[in-house]
PDB file of N, CA and C in Angstrom:
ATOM      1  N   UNK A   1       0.849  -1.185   0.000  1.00  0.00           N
ATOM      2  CA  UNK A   1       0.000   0.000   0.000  1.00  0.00           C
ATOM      3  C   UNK A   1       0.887   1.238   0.000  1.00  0.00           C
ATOM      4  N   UNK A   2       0.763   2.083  -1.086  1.00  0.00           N
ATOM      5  CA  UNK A   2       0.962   3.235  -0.875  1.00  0.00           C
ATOM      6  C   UNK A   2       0.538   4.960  -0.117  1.00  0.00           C
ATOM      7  N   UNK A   3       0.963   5.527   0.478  1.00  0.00           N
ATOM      8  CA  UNK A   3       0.072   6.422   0.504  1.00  0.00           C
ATOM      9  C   UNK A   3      -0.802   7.404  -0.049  1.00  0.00           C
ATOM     10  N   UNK A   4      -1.923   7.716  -0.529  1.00  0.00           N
ATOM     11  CA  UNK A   4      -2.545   8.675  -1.496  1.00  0.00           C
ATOM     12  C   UNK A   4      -2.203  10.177  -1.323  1.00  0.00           C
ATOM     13  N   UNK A   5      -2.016  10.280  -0.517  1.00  0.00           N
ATOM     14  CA  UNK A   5      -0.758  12.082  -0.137  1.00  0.00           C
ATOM     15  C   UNK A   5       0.369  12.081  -0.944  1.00  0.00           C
ATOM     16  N   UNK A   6       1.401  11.388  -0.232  1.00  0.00           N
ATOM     17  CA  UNK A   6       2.829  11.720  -0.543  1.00  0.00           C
ATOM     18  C   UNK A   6       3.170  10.497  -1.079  1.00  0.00           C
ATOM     19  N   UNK A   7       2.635   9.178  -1.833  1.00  0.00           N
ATOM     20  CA  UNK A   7       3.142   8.185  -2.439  1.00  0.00           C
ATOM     21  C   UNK A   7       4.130   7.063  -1.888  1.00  0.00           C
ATOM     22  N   UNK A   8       4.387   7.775  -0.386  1.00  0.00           N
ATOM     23  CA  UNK A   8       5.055   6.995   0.216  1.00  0.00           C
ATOM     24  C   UNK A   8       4.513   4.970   0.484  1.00  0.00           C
ATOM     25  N   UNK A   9       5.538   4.346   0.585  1.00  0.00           N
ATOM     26  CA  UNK A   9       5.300   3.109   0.852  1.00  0.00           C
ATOM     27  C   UNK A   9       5.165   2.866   2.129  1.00  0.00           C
ATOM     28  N   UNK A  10       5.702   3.915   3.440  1.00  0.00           N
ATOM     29  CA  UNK A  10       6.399   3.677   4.292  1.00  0.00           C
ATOM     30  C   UNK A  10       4.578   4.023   5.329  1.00  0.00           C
ATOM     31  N   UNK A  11       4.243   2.713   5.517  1.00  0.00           N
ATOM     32  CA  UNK A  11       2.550   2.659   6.489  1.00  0.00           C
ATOM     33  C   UNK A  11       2.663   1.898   7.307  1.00  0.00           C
ATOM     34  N   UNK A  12       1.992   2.363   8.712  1.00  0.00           N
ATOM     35  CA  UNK A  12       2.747   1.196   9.407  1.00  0.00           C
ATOM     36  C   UNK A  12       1.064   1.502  10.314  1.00  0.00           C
ATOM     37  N   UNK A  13       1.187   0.345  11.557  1.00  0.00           N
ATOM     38  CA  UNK A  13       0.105   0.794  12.097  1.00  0.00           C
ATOM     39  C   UNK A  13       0.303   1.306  13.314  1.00  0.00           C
ATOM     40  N   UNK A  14      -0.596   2.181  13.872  1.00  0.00           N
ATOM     41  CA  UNK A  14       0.047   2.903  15.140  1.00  0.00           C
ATOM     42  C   UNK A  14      -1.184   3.043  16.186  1.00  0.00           C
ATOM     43  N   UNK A  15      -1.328   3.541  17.470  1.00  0.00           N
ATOM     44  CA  UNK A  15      -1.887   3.666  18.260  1.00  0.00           C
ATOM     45  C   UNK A  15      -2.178   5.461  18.327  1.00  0.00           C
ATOM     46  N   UNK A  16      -2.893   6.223  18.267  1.00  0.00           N
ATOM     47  CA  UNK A  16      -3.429   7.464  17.852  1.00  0.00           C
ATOM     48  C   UNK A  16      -4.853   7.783  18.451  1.00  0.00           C
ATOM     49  N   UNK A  17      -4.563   9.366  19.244  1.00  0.00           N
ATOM     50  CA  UNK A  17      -6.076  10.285  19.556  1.00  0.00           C
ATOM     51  C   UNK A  17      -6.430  10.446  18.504  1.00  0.00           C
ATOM     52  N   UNK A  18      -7.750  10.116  18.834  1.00  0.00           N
ATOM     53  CA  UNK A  18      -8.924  10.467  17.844  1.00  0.00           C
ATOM     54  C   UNK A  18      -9.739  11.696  17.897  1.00  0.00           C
ATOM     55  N   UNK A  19     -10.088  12.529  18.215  1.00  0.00           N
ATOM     56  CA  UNK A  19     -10.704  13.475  18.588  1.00  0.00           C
ATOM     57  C   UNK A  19     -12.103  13.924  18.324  1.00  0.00           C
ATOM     58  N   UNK A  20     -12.796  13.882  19.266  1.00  0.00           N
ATOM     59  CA  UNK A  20     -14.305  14.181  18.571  1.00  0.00           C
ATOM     60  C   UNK A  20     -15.005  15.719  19.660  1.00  0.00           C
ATOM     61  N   UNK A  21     -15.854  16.435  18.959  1.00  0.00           N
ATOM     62  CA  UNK A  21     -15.825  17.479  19.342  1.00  0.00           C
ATOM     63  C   UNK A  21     -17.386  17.522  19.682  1.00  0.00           C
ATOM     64  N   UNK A  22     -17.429  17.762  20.957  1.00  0.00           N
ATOM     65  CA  UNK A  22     -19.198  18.221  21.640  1.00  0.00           C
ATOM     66  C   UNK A  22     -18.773  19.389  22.319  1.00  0.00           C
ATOM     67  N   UNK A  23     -20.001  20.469  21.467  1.00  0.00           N
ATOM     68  CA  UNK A  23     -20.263  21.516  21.722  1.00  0.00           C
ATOM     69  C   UNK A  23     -18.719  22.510  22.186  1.00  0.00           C
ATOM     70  N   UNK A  24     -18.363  22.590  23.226  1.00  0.00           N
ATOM     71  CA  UNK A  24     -17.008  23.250  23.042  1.00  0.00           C
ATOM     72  C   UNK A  24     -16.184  21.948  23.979  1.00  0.00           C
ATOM     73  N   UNK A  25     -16.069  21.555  24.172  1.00  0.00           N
ATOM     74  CA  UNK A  25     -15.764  19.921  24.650  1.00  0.00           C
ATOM     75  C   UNK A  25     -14.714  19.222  23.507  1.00  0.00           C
ATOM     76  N   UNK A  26     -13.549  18.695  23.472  1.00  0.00           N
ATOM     77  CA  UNK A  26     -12.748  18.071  22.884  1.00  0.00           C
ATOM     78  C   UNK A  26     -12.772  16.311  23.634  1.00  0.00           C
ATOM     79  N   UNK A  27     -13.300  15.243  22.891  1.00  0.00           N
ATOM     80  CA  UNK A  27     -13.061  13.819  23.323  1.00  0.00           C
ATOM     81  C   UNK A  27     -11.734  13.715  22.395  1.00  0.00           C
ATOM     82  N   UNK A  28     -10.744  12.776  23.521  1.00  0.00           N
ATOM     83  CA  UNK A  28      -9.758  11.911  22.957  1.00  0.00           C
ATOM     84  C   UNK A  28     -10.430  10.453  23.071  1.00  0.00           C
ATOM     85  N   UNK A  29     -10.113  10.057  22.247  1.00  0.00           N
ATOM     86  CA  UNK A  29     -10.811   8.379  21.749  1.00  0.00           C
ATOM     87  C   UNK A  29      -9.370   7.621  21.239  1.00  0.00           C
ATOM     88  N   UNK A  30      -8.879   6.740  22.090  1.00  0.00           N
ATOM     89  CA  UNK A  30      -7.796   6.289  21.661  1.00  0.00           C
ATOM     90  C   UNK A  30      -7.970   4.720  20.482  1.00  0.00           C
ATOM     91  N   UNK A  31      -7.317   4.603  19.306  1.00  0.00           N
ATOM     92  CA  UNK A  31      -7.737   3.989  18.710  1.00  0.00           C
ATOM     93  C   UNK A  31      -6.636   3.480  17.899  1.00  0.00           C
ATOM     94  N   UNK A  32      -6.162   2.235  17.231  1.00  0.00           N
ATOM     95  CA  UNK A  32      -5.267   1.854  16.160  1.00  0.00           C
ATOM     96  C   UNK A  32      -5.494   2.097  15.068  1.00  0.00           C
ATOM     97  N   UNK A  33      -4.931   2.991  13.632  1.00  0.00           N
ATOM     98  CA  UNK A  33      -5.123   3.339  12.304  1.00  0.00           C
ATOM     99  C   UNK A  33      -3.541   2.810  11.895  1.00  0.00           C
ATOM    100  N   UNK A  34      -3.685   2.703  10.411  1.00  0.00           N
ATOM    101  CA  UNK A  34      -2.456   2.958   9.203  1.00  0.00           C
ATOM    102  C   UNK A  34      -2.425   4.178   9.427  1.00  0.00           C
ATOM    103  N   UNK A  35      -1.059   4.895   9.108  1.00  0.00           N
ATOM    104  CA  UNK A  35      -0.124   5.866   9.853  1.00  0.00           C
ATOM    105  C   UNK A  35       0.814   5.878   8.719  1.00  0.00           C
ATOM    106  N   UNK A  36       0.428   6.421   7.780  1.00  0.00           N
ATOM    107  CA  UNK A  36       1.917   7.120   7.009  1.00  0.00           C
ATOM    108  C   UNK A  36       2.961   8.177   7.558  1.00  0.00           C
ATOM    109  N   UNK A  37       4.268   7.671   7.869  1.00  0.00           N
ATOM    110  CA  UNK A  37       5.288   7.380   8.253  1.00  0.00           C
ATOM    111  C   UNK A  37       5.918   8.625   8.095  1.00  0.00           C
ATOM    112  N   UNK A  38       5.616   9.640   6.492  1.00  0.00           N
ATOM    113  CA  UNK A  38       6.057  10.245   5.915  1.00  0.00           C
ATOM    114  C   UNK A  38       5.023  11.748   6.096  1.00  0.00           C
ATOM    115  N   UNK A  39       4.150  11.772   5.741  1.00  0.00           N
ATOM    116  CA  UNK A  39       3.391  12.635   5.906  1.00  0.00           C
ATOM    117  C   UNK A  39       2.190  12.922   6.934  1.00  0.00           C
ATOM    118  N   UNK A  40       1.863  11.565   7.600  1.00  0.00           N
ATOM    119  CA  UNK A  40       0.460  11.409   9.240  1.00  0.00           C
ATOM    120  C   UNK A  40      -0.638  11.226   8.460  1.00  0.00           C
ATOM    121  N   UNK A  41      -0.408  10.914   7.249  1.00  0.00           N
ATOM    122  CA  UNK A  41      -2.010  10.681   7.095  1.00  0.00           C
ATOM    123  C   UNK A  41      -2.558   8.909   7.345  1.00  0.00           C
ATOM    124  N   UNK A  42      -3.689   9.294   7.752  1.00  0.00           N
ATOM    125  CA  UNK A  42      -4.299   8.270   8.616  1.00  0.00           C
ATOM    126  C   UNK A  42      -5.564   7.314   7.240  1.00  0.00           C
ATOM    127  N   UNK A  43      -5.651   6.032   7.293  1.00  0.00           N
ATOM    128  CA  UNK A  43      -6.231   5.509   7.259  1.00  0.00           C
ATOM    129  C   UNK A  43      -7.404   4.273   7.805  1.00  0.00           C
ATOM    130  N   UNK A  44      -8.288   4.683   7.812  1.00  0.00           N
ATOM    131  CA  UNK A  44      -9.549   4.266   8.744  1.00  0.00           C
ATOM    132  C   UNK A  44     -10.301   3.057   8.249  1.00  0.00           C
ATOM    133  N   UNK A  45     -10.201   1.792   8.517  1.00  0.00           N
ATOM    134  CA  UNK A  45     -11.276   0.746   7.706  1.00  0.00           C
ATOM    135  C   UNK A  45     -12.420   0.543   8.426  1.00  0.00           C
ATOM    136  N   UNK A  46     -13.444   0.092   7.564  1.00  0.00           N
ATOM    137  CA  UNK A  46     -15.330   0.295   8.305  1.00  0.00           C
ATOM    138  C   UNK A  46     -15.284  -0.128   9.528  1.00  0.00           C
ATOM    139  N   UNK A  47     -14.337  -1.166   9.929  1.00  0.00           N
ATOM    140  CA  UNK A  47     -14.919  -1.452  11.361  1.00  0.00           C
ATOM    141  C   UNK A  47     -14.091  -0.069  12.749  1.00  0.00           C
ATOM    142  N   UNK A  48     -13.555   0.837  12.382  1.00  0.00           N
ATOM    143  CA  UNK A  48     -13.026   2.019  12.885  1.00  0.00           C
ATOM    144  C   UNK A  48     -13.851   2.604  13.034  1.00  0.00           C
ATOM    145  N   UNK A  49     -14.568   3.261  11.651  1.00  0.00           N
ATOM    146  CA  UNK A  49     -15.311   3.953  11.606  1.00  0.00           C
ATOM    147  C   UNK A  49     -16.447   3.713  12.222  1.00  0.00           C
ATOM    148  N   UNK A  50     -16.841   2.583  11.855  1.00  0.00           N
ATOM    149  CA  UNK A  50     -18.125   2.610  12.757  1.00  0.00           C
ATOM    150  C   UNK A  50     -18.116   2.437  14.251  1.00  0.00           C
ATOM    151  N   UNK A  51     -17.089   2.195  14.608  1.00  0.00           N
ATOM    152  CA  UNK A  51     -17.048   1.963  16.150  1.00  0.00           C
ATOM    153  C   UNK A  51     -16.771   3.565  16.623  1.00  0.00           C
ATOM    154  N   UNK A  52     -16.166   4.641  16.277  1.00  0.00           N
ATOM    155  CA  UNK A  52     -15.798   6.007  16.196  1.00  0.00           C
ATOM    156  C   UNK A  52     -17.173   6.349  16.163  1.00  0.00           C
ATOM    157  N   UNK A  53     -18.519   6.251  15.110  1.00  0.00           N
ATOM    158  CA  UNK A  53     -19.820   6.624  14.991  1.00  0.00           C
ATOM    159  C   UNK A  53     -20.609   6.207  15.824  1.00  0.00           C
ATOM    160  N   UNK A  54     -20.357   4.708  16.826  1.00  0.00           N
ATOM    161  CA  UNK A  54     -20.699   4.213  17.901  1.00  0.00           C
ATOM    162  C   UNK A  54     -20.855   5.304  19.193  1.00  0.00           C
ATOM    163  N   UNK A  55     -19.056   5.492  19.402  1.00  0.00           N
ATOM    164  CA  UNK A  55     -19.070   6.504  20.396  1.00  0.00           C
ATOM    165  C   UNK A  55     -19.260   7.467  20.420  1.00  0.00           C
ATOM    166  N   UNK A  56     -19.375   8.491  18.747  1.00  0.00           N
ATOM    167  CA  UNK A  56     -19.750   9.891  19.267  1.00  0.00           C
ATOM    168  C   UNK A  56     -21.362   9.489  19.224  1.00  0.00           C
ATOM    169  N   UNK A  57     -22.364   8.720  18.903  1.00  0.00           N
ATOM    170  CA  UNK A  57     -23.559   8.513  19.109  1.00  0.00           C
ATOM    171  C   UNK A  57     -24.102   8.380  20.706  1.00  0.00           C
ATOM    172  N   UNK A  58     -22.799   7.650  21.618  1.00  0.00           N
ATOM    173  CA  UNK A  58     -22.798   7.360  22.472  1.00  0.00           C
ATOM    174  C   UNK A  58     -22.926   9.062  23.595  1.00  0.00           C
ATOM    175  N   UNK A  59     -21.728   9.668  22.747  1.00  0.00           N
ATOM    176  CA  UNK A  59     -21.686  10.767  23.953  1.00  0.00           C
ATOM    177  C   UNK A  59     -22.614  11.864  23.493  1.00  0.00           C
ATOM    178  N   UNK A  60     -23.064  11.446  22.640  1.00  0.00           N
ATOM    179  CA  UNK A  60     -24.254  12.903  22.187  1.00  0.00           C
ATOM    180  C   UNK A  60     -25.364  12.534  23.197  1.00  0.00           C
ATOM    181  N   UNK A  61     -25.712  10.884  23.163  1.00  0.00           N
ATOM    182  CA  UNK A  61     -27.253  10.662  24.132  1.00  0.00           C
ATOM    183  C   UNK A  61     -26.757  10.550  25.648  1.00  0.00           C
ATOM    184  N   UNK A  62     -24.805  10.880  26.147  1.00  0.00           N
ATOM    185  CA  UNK A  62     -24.710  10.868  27.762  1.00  0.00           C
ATOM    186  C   UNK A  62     -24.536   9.325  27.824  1.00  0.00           C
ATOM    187  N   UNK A  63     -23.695   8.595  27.653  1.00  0.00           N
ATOM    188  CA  UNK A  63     -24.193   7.664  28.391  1.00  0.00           C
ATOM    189  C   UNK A  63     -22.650   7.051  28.109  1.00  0.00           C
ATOM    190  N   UNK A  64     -21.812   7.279  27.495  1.00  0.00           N
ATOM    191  CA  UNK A  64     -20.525   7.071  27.844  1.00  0.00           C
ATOM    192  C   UNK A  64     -19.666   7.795  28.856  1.00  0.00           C
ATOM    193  N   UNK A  65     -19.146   7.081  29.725  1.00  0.00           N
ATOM    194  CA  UNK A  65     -18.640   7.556  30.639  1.00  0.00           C
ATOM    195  C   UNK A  65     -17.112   9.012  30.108  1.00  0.00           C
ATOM    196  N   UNK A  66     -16.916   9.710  30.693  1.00  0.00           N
ATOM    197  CA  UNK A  66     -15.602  10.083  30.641  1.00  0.00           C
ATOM    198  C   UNK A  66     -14.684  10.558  31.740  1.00  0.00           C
ATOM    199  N   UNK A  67     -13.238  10.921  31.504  1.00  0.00           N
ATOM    200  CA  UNK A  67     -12.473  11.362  32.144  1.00  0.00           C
ATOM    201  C   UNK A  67     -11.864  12.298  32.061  1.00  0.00           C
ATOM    202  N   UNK A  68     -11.898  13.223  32.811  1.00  0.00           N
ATOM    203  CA  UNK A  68     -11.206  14.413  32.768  1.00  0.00           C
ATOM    204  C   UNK A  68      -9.753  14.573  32.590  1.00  0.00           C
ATOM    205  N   UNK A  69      -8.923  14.904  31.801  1.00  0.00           N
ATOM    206  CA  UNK A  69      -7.614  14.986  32.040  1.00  0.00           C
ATOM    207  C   UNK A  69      -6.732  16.040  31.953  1.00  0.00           C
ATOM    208  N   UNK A  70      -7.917  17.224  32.160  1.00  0.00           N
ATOM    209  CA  UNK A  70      -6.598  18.557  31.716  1.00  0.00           C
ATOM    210  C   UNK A  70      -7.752  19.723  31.335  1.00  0.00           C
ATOM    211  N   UNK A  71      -7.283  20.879  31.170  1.00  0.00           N
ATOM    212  CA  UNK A  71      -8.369  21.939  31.000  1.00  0.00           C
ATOM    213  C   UNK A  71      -7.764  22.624  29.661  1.00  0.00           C
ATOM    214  N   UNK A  72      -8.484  23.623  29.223  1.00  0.00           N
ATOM    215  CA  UNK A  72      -7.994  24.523  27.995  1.00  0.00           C
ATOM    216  C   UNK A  72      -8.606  25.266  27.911  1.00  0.00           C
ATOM    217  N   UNK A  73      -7.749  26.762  28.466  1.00  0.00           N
ATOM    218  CA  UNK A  73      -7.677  27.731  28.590  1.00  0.00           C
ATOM    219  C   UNK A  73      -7.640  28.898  27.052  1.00  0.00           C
ATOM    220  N   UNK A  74      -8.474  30.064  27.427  1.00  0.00           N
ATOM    221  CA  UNK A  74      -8.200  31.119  25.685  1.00  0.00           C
ATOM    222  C   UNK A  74      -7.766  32.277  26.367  1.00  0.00           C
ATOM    223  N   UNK A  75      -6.997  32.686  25.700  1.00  0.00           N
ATOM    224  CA  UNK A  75      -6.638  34.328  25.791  1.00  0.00           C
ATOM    225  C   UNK A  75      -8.059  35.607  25.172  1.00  0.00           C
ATOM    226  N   UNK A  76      -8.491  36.092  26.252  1.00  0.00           N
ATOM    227  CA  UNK A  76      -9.601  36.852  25.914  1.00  0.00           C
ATOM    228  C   UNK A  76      -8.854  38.202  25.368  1.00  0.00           C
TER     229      UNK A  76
END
């Protein structure tokens, strides 16, 4: 497999935040993707995706638990 970005060969698989966004709220969703080596672009197969559409379904109706790990602050 090549990559469709930068043509690279070099894909490997990696462990990667996922990030999903409620209302002003940032979820990290930790998850395994293909990981080009060369440029970060990520590749996702259906059973990712749908498990990713699982959980933000999950935290829109409340009912996945979470954990707090840090705050983020703006310059007014």
């Amino acid at each position: 497999m090549k990559c469709v970005i930068c043509n690279s060969p070099d894909i490997t698989k990696k462990k990667v935040e996922e990030e999903i966004r409620e209302n002003s709220d940032v979820i990290l969703v930790p998850i395994k993707v293909l990981v080009c080596e060369e440029c970060g672009e990520r590749y996702y197969d259906r059973r990712t995706m749908k498990r990713l559409e699982e959980i933000e379904q999950s935290i829109k109706e409340k009912r996945m638990p979470l954990q707090k790990v840090g705050r983020v602050l703006r310059v007014s």
